[in-house]
C-alpha atoms as a PDB file:
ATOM      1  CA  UNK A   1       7.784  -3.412 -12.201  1.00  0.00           C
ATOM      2  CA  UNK A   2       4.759  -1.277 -12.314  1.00  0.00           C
ATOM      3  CA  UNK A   3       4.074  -0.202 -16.146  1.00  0.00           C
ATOM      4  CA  UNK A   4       4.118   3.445 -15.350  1.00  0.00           C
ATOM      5  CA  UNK A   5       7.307   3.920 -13.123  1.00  0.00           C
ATOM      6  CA  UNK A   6      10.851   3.176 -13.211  1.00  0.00           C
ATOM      7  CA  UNK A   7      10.440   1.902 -10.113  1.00  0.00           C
ATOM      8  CA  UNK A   8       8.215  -0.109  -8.366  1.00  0.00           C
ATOM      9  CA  UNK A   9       5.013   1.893  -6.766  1.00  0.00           C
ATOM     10  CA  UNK A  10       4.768   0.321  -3.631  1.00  0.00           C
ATOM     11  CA  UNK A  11       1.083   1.058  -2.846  1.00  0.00           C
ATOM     12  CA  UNK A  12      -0.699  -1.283  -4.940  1.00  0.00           C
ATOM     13  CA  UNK A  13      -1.755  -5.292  -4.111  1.00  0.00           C
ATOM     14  CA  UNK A  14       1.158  -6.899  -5.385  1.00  0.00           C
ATOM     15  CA  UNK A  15       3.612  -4.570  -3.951  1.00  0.00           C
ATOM     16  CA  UNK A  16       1.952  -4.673  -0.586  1.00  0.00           C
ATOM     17  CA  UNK A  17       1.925  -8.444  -0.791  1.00  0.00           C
ATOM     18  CA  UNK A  18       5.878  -8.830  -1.770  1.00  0.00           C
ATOM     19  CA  UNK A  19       6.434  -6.269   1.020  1.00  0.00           C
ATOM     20  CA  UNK A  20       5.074  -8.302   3.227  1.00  0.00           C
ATOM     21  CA  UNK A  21       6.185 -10.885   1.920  1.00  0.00           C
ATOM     22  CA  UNK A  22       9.759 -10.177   2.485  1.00  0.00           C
ATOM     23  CA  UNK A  23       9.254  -8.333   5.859  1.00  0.00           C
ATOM     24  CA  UNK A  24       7.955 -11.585   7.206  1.00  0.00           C
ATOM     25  CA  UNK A  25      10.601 -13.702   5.909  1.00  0.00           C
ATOM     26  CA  UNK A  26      12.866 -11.709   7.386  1.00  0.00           C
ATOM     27  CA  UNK A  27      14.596 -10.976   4.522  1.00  0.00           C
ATOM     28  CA  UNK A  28      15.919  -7.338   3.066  1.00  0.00           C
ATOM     29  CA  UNK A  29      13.833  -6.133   0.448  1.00  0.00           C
ATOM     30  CA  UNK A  30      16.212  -4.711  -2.125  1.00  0.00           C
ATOM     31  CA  UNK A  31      13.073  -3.302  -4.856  1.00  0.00           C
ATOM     32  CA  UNK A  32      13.210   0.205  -4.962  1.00  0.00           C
ATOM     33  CA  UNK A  33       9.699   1.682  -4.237  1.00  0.00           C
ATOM     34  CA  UNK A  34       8.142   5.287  -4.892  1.00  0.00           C
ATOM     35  CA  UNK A  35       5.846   5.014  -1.588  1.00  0.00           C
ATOM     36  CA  UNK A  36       6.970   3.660   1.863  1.00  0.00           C
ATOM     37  CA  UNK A  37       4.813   0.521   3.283  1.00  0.00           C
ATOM     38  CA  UNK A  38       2.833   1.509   6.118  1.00  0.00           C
ATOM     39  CA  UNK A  39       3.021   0.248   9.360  1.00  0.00           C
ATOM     40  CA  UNK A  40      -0.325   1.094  10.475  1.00  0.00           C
ATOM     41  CA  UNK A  41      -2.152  -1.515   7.707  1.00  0.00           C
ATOM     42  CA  UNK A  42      -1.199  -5.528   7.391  1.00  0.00           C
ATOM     43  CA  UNK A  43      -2.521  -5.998   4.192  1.00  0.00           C
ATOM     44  CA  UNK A  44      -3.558  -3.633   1.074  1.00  0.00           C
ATOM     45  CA  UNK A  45      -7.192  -3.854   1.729  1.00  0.00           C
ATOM     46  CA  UNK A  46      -7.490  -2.883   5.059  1.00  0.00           C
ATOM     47  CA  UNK A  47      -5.741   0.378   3.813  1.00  0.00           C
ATOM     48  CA  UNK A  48      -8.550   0.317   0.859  1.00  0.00           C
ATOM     49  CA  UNK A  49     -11.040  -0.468   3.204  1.00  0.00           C
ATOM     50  CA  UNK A  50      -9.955   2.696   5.700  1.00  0.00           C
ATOM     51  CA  UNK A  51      -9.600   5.090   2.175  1.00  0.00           C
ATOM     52  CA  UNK A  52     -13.425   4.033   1.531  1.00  0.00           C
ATOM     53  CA  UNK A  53     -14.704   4.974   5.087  1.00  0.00           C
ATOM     54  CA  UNK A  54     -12.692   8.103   5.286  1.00  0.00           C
ATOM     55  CA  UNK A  55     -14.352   9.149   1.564  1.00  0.00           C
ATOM     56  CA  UNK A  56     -17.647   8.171   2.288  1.00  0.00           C
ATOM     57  CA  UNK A  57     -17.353  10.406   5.558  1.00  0.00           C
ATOM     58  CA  UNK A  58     -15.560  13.375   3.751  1.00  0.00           C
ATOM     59  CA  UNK A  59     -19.131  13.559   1.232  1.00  0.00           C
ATOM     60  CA  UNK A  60     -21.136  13.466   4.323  1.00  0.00           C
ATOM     61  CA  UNK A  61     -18.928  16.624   5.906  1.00  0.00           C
ATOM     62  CA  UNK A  62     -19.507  18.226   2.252  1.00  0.00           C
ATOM     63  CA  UNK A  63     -23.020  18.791   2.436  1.00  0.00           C
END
């Protein structure tokens, strides 16, 4: 369980990876999170990855 919540976040590394973990297994995932997996990203880091392009663009629109 993540240290801060009751229940498990659901958006960090580990969560992603037992996610997956279980999605791919085929097997119902009965951990309660506090954010929905996303469809859109396989693993964590390709959503981290994504979150640093979109910042680094977001400065550049700033200026």
């Amino acid at each position: 369980m993540c240290k801060k919540f009751k229940k498990e976040c659901g958006d960090c590394p580990t969560c992603w990876d037992r996610r997956r973990a279980y999605k791919e297994a085929g097997i119902r995932d009965e951990t309660e999170y506090l954010f929905d997996i996303s469809e859109r990203y396989p693993t964590y880091y390709d959503h981290e990855e994504e979150e640093k392009i979109l910042k680094i663009k977001f400065k550049k629109n700033d200026k």
